[in-house]
C-alpha atoms as a PDB file:
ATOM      1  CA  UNK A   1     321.341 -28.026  45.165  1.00  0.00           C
ATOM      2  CA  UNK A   2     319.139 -27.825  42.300  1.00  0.00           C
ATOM      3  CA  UNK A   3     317.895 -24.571  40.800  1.00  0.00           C
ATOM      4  CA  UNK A   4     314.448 -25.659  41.316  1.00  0.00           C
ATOM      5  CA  UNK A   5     315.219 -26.419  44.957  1.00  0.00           C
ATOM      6  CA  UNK A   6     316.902 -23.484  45.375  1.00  0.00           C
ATOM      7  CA  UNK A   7     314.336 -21.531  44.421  1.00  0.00           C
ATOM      8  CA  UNK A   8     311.569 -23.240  46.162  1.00  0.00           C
ATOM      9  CA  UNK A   9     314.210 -22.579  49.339  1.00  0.00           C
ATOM     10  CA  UNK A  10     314.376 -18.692  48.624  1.00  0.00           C
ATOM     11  CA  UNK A  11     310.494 -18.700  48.391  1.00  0.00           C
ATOM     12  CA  UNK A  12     309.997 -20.348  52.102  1.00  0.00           C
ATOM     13  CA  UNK A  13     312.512 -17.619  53.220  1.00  0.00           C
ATOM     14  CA  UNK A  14     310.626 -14.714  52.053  1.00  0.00           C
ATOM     15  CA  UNK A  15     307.411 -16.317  53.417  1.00  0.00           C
ATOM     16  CA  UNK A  16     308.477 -16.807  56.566  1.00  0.00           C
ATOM     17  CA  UNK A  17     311.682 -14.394  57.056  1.00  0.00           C
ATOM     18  CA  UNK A  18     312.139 -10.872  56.048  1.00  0.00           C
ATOM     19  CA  UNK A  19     315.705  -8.505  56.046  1.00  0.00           C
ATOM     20  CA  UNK A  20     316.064  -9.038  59.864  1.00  0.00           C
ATOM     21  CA  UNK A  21     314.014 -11.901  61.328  1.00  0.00           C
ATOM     22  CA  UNK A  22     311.397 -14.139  61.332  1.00  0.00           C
ATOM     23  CA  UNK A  23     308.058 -12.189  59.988  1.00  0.00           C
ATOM     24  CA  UNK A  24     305.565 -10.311  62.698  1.00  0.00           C
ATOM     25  CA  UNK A  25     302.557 -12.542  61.167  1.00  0.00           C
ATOM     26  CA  UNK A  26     304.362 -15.463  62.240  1.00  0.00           C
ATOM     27  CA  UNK A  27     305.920 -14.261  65.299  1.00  0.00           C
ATOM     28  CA  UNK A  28     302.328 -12.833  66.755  1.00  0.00           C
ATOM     29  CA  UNK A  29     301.380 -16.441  66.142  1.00  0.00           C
ATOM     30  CA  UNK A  30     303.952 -18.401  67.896  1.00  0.00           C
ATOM     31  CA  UNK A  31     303.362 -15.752  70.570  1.00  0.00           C
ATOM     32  CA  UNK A  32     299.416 -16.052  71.013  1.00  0.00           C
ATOM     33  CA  UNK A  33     299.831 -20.064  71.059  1.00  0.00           C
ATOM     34  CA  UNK A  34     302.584 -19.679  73.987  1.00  0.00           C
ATOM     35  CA  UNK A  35     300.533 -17.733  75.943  1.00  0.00           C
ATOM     36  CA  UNK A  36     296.895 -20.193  75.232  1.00  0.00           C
ATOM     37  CA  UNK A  37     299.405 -23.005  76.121  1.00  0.00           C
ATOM     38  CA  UNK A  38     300.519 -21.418  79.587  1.00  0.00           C
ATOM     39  CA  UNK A  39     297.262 -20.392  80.240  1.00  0.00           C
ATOM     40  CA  UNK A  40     295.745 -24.001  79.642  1.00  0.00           C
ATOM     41  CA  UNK A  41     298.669 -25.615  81.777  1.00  0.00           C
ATOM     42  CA  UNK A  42     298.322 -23.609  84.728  1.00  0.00           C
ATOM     43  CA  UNK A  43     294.600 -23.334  84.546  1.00  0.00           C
ATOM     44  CA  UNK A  44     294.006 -27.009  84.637  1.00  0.00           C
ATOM     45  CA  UNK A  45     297.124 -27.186  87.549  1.00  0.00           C
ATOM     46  CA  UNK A  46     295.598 -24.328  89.901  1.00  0.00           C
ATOM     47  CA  UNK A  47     291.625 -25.327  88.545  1.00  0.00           C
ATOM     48  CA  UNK A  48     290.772 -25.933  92.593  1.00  0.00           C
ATOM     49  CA  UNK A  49     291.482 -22.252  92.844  1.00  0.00           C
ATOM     50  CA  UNK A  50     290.711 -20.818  90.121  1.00  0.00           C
ATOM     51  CA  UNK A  51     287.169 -18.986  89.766  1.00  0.00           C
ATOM     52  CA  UNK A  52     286.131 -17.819  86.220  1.00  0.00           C
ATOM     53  CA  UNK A  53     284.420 -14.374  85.927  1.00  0.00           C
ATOM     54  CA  UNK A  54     280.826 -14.520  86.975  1.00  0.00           C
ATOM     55  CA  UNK A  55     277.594 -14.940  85.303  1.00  0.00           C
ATOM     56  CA  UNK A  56     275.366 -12.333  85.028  1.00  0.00           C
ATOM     57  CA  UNK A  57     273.777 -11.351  88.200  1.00  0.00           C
ATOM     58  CA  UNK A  58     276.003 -13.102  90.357  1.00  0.00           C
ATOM     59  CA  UNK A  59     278.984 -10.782  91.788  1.00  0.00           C
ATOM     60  CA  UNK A  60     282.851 -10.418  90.743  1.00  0.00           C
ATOM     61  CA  UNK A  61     284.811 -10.928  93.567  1.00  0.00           C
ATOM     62  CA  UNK A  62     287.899  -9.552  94.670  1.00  0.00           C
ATOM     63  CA  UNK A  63     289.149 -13.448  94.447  1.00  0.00           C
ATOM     64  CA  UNK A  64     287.636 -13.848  91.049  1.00  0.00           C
ATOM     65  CA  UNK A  65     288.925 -11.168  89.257  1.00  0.00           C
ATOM     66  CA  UNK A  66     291.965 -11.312  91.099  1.00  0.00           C
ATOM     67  CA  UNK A  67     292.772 -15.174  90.113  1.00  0.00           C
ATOM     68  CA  UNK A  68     291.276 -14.786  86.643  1.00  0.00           C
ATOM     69  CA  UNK A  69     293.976 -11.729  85.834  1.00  0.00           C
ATOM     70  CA  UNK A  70     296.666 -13.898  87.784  1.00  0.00           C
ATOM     71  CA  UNK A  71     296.465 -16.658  84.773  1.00  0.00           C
ATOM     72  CA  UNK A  72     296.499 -13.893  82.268  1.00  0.00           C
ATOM     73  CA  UNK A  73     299.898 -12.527  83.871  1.00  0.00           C
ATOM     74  CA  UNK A  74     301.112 -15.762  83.864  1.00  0.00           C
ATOM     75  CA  UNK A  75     299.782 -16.716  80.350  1.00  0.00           C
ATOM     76  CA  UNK A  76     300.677 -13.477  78.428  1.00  0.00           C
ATOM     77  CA  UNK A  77     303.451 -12.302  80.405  1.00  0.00           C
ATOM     78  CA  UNK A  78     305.395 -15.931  80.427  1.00  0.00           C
ATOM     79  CA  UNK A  79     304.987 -16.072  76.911  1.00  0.00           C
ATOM     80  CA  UNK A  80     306.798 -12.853  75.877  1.00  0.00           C
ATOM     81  CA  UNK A  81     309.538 -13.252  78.357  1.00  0.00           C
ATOM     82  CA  UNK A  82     309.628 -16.654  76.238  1.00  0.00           C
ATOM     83  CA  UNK A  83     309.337 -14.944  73.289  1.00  0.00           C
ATOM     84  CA  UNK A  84     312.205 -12.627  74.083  1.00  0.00           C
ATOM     85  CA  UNK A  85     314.767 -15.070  74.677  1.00  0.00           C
ATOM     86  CA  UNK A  86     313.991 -16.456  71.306  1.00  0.00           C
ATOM     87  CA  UNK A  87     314.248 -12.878  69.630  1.00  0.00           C
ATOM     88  CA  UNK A  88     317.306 -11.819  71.675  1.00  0.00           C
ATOM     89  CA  UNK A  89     315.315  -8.629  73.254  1.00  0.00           C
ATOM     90  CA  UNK A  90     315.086  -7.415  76.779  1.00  0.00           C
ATOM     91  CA  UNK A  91     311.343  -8.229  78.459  1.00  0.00           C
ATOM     92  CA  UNK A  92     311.168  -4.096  78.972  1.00  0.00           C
ATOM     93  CA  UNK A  93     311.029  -3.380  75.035  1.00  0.00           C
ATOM     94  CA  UNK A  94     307.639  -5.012  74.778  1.00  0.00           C
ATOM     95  CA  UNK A  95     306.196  -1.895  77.281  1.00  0.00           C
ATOM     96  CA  UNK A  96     307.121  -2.556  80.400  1.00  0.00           C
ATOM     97  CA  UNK A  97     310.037  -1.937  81.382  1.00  0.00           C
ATOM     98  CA  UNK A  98     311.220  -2.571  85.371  1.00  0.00           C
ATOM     99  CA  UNK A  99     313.014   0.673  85.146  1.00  0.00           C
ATOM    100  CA  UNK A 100     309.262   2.245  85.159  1.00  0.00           C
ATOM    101  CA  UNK A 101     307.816   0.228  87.623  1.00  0.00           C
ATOM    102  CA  UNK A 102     305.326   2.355  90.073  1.00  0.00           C
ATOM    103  CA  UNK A 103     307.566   5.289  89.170  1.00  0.00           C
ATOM    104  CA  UNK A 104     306.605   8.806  88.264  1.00  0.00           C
ATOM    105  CA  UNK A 105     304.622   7.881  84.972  1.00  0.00           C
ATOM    106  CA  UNK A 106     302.237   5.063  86.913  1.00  0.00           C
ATOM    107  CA  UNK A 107     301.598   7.758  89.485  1.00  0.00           C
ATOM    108  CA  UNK A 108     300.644  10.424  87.277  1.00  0.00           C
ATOM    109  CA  UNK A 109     298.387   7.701  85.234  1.00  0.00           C
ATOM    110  CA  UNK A 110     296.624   7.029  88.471  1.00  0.00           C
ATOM    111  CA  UNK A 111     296.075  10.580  89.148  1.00  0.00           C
ATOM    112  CA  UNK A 112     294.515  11.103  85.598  1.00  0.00           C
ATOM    113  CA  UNK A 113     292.793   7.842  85.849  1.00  0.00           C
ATOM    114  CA  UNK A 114     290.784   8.898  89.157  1.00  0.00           C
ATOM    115  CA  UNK A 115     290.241  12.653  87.564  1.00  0.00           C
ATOM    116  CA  UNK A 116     288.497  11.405  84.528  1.00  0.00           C
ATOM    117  CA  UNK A 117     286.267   8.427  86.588  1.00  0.00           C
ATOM    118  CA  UNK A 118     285.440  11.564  89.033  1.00  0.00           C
ATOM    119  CA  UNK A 119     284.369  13.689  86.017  1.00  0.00           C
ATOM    120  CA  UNK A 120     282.274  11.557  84.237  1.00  0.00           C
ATOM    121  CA  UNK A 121     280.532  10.403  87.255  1.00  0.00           C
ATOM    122  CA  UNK A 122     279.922  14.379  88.139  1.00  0.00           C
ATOM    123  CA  UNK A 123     278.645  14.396  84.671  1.00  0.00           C
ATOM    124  CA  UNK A 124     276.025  11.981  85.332  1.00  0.00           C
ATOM    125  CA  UNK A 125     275.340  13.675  88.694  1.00  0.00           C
ATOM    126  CA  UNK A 126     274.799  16.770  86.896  1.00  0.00           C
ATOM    127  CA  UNK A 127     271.902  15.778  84.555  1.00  0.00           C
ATOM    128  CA  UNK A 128     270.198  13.728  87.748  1.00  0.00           C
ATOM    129  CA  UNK A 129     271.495  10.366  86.431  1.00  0.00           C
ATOM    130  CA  UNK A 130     273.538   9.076  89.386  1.00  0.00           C
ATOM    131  CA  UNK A 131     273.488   9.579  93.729  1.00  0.00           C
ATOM    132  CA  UNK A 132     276.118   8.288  95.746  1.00  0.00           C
ATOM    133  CA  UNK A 133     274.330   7.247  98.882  1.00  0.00           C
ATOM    134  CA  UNK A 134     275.531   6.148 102.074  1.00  0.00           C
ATOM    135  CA  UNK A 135     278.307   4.721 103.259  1.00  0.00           C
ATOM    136  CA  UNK A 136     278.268   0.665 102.861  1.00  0.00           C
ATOM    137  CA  UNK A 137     280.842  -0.430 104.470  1.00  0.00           C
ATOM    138  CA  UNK A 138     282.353  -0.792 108.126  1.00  0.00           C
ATOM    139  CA  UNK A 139     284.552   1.523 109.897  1.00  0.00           C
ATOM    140  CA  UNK A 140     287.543  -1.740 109.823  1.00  0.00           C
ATOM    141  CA  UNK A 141     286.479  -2.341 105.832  1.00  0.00           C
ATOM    142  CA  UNK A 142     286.828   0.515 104.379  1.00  0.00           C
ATOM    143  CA  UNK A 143     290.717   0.742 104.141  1.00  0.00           C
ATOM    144  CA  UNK A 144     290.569  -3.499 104.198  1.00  0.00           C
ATOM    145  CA  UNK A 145     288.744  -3.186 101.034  1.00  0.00           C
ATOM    146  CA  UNK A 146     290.416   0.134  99.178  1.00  0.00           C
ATOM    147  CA  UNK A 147     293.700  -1.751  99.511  1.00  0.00           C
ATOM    148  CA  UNK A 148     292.033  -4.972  98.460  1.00  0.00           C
ATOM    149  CA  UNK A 149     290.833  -3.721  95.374  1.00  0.00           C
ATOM    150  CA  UNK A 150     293.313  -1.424  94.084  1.00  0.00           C
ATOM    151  CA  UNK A 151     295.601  -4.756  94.193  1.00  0.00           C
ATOM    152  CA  UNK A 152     293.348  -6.502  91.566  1.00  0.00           C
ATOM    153  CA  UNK A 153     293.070  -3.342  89.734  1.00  0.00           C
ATOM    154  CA  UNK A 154     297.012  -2.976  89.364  1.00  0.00           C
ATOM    155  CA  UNK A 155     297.080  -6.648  88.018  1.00  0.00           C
ATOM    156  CA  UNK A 156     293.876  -6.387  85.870  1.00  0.00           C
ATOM    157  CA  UNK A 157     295.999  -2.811  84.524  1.00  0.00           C
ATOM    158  CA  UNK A 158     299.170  -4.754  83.960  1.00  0.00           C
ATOM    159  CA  UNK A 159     297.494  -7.892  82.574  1.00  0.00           C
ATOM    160  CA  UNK A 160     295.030  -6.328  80.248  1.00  0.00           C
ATOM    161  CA  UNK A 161     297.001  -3.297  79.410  1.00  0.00           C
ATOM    162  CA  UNK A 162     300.247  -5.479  78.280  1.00  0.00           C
ATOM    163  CA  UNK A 163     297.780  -8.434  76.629  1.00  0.00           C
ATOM    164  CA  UNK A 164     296.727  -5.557  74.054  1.00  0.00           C
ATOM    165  CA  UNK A 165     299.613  -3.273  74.477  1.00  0.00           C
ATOM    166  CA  UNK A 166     302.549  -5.453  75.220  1.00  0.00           C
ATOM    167  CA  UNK A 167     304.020  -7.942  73.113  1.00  0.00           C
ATOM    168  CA  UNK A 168     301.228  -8.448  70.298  1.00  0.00           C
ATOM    169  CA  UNK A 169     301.525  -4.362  69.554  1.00  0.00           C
ATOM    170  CA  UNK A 170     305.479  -4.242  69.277  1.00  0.00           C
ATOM    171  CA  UNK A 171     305.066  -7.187  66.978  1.00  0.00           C
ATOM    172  CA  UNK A 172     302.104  -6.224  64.941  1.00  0.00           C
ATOM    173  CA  UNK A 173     303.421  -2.784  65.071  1.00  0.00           C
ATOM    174  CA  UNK A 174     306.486  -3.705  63.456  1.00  0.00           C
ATOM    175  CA  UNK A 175     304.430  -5.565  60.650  1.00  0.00           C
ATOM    176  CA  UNK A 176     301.822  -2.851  59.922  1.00  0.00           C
ATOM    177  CA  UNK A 177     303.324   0.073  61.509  1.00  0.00           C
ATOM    178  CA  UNK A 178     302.221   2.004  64.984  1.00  0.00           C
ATOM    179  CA  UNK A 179     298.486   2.927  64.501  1.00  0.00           C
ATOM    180  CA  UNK A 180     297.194   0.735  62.297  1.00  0.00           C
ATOM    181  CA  UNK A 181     297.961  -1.990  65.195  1.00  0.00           C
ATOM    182  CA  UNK A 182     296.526  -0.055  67.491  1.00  0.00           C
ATOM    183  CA  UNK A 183     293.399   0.238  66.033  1.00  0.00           C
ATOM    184  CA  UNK A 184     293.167  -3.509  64.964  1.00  0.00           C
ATOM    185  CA  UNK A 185     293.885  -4.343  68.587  1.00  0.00           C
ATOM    186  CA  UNK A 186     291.572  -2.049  70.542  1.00  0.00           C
ATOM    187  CA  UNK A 187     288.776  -3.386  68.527  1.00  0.00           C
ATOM    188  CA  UNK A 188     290.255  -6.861  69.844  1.00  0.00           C
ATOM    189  CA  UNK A 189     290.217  -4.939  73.384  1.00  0.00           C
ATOM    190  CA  UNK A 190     286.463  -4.050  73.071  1.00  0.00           C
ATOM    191  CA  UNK A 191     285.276  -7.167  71.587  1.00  0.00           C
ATOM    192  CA  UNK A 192     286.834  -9.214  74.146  1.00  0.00           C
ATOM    193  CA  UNK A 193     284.460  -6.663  77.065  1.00  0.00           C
ATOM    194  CA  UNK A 194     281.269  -8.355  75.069  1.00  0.00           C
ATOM    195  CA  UNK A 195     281.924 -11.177  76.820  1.00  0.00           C
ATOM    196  CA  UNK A 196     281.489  -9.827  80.342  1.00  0.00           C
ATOM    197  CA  UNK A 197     277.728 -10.278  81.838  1.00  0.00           C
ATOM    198  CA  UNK A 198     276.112  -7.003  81.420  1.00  0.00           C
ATOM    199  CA  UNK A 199     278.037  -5.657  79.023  1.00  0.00           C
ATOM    200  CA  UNK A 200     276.865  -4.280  75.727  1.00  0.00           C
ATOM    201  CA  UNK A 201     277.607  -2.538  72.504  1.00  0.00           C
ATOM    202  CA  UNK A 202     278.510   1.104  73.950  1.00  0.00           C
ATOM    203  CA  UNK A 203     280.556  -0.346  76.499  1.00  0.00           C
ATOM    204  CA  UNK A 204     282.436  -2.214  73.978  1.00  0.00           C
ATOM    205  CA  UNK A 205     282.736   0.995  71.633  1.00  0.00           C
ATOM    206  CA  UNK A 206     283.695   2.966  75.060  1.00  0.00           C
ATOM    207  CA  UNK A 207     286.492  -0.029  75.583  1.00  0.00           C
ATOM    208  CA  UNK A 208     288.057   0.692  71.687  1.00  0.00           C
ATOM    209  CA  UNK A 209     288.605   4.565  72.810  1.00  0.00           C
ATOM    210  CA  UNK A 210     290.147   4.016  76.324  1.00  0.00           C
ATOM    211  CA  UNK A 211     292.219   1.502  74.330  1.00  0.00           C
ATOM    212  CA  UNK A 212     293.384   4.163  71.955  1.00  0.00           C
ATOM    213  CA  UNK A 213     293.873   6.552  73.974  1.00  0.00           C
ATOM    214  CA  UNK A 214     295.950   3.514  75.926  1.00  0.00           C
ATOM    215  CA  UNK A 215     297.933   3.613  72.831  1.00  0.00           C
ATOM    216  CA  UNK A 216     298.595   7.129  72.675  1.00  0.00           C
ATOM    217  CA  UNK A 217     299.962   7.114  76.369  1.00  0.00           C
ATOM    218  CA  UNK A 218     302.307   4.814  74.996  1.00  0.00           C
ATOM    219  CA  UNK A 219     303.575   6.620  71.997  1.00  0.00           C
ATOM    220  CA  UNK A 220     304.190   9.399  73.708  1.00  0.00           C
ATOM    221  CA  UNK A 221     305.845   8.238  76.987  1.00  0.00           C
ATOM    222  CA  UNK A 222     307.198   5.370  75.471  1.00  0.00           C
ATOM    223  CA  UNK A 223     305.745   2.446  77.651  1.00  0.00           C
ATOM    224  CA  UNK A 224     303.005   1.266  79.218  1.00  0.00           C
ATOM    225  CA  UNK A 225     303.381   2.404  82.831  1.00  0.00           C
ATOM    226  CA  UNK A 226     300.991   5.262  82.539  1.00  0.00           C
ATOM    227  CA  UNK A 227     298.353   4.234  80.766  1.00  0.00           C
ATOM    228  CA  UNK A 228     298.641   1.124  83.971  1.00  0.00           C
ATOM    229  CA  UNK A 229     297.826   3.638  86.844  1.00  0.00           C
ATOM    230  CA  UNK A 230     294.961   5.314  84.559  1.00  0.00           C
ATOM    231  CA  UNK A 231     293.700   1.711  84.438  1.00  0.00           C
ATOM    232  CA  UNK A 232     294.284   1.096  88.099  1.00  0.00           C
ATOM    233  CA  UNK A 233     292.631   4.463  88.954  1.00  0.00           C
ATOM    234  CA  UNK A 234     289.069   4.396  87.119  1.00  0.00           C
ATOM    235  CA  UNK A 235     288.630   0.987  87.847  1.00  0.00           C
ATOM    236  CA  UNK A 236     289.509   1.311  91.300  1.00  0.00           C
ATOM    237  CA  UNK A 237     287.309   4.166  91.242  1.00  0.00           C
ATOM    238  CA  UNK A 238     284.331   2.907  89.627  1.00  0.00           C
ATOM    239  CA  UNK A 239     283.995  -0.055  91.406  1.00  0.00           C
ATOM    240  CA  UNK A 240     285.238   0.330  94.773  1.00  0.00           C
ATOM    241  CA  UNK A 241     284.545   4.367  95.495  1.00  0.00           C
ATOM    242  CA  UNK A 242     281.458   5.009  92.989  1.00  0.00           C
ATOM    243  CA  UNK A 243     280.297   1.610  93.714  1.00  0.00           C
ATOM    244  CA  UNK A 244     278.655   1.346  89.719  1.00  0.00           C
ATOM    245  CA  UNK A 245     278.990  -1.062  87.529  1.00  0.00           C
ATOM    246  CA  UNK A 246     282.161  -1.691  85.545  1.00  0.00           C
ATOM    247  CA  UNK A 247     281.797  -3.025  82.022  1.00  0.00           C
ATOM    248  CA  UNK A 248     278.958  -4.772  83.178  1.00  0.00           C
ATOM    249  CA  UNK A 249     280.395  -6.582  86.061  1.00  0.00           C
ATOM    250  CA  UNK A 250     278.885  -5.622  89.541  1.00  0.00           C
ATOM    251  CA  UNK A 251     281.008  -6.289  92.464  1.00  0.00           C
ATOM    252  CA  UNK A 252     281.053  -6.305  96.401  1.00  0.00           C
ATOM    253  CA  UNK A 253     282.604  -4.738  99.213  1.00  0.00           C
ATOM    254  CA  UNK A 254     282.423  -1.268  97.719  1.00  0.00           C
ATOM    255  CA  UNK A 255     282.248   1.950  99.447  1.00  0.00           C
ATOM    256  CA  UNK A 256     278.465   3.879  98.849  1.00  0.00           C
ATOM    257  CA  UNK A 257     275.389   2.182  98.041  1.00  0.00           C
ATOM    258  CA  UNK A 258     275.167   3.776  94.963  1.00  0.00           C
ATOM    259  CA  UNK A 259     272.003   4.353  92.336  1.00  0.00           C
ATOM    260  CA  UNK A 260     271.839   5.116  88.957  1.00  0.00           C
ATOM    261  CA  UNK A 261     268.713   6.608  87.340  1.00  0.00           C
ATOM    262  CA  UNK A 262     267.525   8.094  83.979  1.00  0.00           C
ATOM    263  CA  UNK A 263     267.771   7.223  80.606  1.00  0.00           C
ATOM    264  CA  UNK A 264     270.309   4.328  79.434  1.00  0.00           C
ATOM    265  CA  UNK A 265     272.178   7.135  77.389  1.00  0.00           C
ATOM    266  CA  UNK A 266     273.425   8.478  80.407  1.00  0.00           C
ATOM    267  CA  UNK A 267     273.893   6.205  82.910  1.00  0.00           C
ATOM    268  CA  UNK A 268     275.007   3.071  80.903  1.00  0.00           C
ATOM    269  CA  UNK A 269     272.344   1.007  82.176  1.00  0.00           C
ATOM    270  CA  UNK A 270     273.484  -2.473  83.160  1.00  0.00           C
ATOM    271  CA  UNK A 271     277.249  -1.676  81.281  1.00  0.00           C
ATOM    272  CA  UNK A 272     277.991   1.223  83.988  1.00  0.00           C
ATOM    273  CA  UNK A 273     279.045   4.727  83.175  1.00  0.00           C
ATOM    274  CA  UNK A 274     281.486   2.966  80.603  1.00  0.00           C
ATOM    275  CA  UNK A 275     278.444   2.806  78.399  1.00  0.00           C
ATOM    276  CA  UNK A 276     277.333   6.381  79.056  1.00  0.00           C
ATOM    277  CA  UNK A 277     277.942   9.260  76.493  1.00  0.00           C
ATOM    278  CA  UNK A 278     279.797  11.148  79.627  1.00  0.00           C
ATOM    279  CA  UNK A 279     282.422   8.474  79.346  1.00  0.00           C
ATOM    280  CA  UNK A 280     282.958   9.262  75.684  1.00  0.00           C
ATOM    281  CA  UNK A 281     283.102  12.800  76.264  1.00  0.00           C
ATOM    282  CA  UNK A 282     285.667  12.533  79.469  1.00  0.00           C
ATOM    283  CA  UNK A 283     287.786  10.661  77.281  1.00  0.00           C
ATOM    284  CA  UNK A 284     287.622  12.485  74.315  1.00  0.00           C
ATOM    285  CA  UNK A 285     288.763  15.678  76.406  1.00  0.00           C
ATOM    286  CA  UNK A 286     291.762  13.749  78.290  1.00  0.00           C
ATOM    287  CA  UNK A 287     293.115  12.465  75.288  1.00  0.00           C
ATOM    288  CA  UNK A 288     293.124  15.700  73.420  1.00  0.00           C
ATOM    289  CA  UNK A 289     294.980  17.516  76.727  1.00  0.00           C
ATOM    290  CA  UNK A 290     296.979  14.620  76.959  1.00  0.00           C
ATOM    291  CA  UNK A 291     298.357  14.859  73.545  1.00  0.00           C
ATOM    292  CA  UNK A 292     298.883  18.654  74.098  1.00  0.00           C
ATOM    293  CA  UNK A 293     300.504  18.430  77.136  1.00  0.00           C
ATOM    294  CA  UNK A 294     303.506  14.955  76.165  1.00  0.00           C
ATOM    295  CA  UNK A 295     304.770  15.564  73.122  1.00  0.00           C
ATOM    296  CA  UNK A 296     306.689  12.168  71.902  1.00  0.00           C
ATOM    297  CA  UNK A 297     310.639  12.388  72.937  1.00  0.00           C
ATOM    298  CA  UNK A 298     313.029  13.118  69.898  1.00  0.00           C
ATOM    299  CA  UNK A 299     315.154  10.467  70.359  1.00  0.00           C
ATOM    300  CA  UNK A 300     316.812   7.866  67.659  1.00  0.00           C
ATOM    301  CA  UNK A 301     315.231   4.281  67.392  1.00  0.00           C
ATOM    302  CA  UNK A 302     318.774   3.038  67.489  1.00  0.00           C
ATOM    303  CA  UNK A 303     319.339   5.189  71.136  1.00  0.00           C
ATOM    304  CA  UNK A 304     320.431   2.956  73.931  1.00  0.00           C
ATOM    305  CA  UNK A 305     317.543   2.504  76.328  1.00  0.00           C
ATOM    306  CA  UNK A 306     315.092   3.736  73.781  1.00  0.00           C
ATOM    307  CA  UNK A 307     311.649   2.989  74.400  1.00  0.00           C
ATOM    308  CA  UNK A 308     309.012   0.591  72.440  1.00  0.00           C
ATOM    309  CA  UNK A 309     306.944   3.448  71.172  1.00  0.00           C
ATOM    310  CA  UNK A 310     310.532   4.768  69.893  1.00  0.00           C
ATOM    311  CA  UNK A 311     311.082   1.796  67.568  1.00  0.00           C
ATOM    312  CA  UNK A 312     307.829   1.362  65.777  1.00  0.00           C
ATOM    313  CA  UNK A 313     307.647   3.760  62.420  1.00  0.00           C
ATOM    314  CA  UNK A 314     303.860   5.472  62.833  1.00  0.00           C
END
């Protein structure tokens, strides 16, 4: 080979390869492309069944949340399984491990989850923003319907939660290091709310914290189960027991027949108490006791078993 070729050789390799493997840039890429690709295949094979999110003013079923989140476990999920035969890693190091699965972490989430959708909805009480009416629902529906939707909310937790979290943090992370990722992608996590009918600015902004503070359940427990049942829980909360609005999506089948009123400040209008300032607060407090209370194991990257949050330098 000629020196010039050999050099023009070494140059593609440090473009597309550093010391260990293939570069995070290019990796995220390959990754996000997978998933669009899975998620066009089996949205055009299952497109009798499958219901896109709503319009504004028309409700989000159970059904089509529940089928929309169904592609996005398919899409993002089936990608980094893909993408971790082609890397030689385990599925688990990209957050969520099976190991973790609805154990003591995802039930602790859910109980933090509920506490902080129960505050900030007490906070709106408070200040005469918010009354929790009657019962709506029959005797027979009530359980029918909590079951129903905490199912969607555990796969709208695992989908979103690992789509942001997952695969495209341990390899941005890797990249760019822990936080800056997690920053770039919970601005991702908020922008992507806009698109929801309803939703506005605050509840985007709202969206970013929860996604950080996401991010810090997963440095500090090391995956992603946790930060799945908080999910779960305020969803599950807001729409089904509080029976508001949840980033702007309105839904039926819930519990009270719930009313908001008062100023846009501290309701959320339209975007639910996700756009109120008592949501910021909430938040703000749980992840400061939070980070008191789990302090990140002391454990070596190169442990066996050691978790994602483990491997990626801050």
């Amino acid at each position: 080979m000629s020196e010039d070729a050999s050099w023009e050789v070494g140059l593609a390799r440090r473009i597309f390869m550093n010391e260990r493997e293939l570069r995070a840039g290019w990796r995220f890429l390959i990754y996000v492309a997978v998933a669009l690709l899975l998620l066009s295949a089996f949205g055009l094979a299952a497109v009798r069944l499958h219901a896109p999110l709503p319009a504004k003013g028309v409700p989000a079923t159970p059904l089509a949340l529940l089928d929309s989140e169904i592609l996005n476990l398919i899409g993002f999920l089936g990608a980094a399984v893909l993408m971790g035969k082609f890397e030689h890693r385990s599925f688990g190091v990209y957050g969520l491990p099976a190991r973790g699965a609805l154990r003591k972490n995802f039930w602790v989430g859910i109980i933090w989850g509920f506490v902080m959708i129960s505050a900030t909805m007490l906070l709106i009480h408070a200040w005469g923003g918010f009354t929790l009416g009657k019962i709506d629902l029959g005797s027979a529906a009530i359980f029918r319907y909590a079951a129903v939707w905490a199912g969607v909310f555990l796969a709208v937790g695992i989908a979103e939660n690992f789509t942001i979290c997952g695969y495209t943090h341990f390899t941005l992370a890797r990249g760019i290091r822990f936080w800056p990722a997690a920053i770039l992608l919970s601005v991702v996590f908020g922008s992507l709310h806009l698109n929801n009918s309803g939703e506005g600015l605050a509840g985007a902004l709202n969206v970013f914290v929860i996604g950080m503070f996401f991010f810090l359940t997963l440095r500090r427990t090391g995956n992603l189960w946790f930060s799945v049942g908080l999910h779960l829980a305020w969803d599950w909360g807001e729409t089904y027991f509080y029976s508001v609005p949840d980033s702007g999506l309105v839904s039926p089948h819930h519990l009270y027949a719930s009313s908001f009123h008062g100023a846009t400040w501290l309701t959320g209008g339209t975007i639910g108490p996700e756009g109120s300032v008592m949501s910021f607060v909430v938040i703000g407090a749980a992840a400061l006791l939070f980070a008191l209370l789990y302090r990140a194991p002391r454990r070596s990257p190169e442990a066996p078993g050691a978790e994602v949050a483990q491997q990626i330098p801050t």
